[in-house]
Protein backbone atom coordinates (compact mmCIF):
# COMPACT_ATOMS: atom_id res chain seq x y z
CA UNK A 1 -46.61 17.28 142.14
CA UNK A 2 -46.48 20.59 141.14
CA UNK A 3 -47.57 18.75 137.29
CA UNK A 4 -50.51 19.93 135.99
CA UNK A 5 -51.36 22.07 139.08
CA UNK A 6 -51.85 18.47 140.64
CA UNK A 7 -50.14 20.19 143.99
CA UNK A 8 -52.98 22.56 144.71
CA UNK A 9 -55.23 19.49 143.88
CA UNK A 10 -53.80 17.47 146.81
CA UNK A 11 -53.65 20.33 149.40
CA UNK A 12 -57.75 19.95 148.94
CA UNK A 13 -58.06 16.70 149.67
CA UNK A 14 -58.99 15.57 153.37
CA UNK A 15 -55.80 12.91 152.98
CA UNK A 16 -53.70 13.97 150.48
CA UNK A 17 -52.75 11.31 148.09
CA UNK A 18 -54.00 8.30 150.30
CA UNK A 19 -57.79 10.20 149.49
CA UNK A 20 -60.10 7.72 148.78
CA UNK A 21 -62.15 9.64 145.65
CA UNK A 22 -64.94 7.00 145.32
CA UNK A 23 -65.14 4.39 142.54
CA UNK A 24 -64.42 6.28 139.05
CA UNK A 25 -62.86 9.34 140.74
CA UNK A 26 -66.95 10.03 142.06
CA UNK A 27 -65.62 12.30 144.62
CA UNK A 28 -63.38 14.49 141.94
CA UNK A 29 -65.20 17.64 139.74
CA UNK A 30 -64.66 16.28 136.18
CA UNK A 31 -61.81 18.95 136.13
CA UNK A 32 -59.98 17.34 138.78
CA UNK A 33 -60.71 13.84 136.90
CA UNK A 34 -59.10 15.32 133.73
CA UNK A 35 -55.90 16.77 134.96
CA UNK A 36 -55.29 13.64 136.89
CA UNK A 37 -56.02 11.36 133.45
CA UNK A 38 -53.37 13.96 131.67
CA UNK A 39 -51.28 13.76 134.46
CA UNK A 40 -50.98 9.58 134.28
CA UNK A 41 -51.15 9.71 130.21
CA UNK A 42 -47.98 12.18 130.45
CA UNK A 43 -45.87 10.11 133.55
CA UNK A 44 -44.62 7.23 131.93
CA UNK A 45 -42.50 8.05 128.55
CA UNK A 46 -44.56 7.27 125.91
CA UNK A 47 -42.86 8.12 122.18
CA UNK A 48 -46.23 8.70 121.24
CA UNK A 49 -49.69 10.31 122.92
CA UNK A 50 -53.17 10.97 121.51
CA UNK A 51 -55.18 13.28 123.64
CA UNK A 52 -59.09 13.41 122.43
CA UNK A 53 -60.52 16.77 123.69
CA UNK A 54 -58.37 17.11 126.54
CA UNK A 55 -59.46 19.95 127.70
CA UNK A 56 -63.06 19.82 127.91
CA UNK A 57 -63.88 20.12 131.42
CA UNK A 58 -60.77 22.37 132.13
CA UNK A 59 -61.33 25.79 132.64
CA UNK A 60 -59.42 28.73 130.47
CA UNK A 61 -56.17 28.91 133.19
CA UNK A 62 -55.56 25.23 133.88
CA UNK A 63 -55.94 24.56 129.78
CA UNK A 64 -53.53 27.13 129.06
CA UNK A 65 -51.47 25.29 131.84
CA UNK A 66 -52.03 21.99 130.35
CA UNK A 67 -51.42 22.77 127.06
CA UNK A 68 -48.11 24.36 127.27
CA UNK A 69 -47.00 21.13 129.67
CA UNK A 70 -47.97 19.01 126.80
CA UNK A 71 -45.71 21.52 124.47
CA UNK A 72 -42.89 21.29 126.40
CA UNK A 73 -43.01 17.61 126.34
CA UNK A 74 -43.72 17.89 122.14
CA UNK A 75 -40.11 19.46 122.19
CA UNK A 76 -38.42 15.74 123.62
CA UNK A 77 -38.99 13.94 120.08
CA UNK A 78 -42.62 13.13 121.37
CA UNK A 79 -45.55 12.85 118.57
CA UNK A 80 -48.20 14.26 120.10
CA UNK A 81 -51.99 14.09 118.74
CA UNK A 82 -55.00 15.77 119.55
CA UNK A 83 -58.70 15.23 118.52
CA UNK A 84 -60.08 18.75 118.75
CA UNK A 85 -62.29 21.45 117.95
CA UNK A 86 -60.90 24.33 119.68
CA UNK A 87 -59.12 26.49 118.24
CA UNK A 88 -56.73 27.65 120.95
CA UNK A 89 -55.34 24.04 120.49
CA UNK A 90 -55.00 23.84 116.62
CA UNK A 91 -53.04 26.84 116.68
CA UNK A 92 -50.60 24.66 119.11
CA UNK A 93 -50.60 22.20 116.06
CA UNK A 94 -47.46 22.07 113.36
CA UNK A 95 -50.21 20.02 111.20
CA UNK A 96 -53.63 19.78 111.20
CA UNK A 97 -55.64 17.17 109.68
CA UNK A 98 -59.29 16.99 108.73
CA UNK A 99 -60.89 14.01 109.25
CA UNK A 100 -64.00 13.02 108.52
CA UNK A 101 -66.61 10.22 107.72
CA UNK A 102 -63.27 8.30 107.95
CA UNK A 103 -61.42 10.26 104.96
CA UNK A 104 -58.78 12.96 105.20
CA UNK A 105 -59.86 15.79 103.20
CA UNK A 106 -57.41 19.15 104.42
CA UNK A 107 -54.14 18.54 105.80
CA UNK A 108 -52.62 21.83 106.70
CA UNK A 109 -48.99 23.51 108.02
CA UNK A 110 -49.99 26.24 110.17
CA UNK A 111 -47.36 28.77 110.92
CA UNK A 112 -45.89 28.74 114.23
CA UNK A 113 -46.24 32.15 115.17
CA UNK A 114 -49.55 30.63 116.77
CA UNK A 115 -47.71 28.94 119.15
CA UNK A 116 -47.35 31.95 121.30
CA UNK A 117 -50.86 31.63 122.57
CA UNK A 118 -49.24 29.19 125.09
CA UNK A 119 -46.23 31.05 125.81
């Protein structure tokens, strides 16, 4: 469980994983909500995964945490998307597309010496 942090996660709870945490995850911060939808998106092995904003409740350690998880499992053959606007992320990227009203206008190679703002 260490995943995503999700260890520290289930020391909190009153019951560990037999919590109950409400209908919708009510009883989770929207943090906790978000590493646990990661968490289940990255368990079962999936060729391909599309993550839109996935960090947007997370704060600065955890993302940095999540992201490099998500590198790690780029490095397996995986095709890994994101829908973002942060930058931290795009750097991650080995393409970045620009998308919008439903056209592609910039596709871009950045070079990989941005990776090491995960590392």
């Amino acid at each position: 469980m260490n995943f995503l942090n999700l260890d520290s996660l289930l020391k909190n709870l009153q019951d560990g994983l037999n919590t109950n945490i409400g209908e919708e995850g009510s009883k989770l911060s929207g943090g906790q909500k978000q590493r646990i939808a990661i968490a289940r998106a990255l368990f079962p092995d999936r060729e391909i995964l599309i993550f839109d904003e996935i960090t947007s409740n997370l704060d600065k350690e955890t993302e940095k945490e999540v992201i490099q998880t998500i590198l790690k499992i780029a490095k397996r053959d995986k095709t890994i998307i994101f829908v973002s606007h942060k930058d931290e992320i795009l750097d991650a990227c080995d393409k970045i597309y620009l998308v919008e009203n439903g056209n592609v206008f910039l596709e871009k190679n950045p070079p990989q010496q941005t990776l090491s703002t995960f590392n």
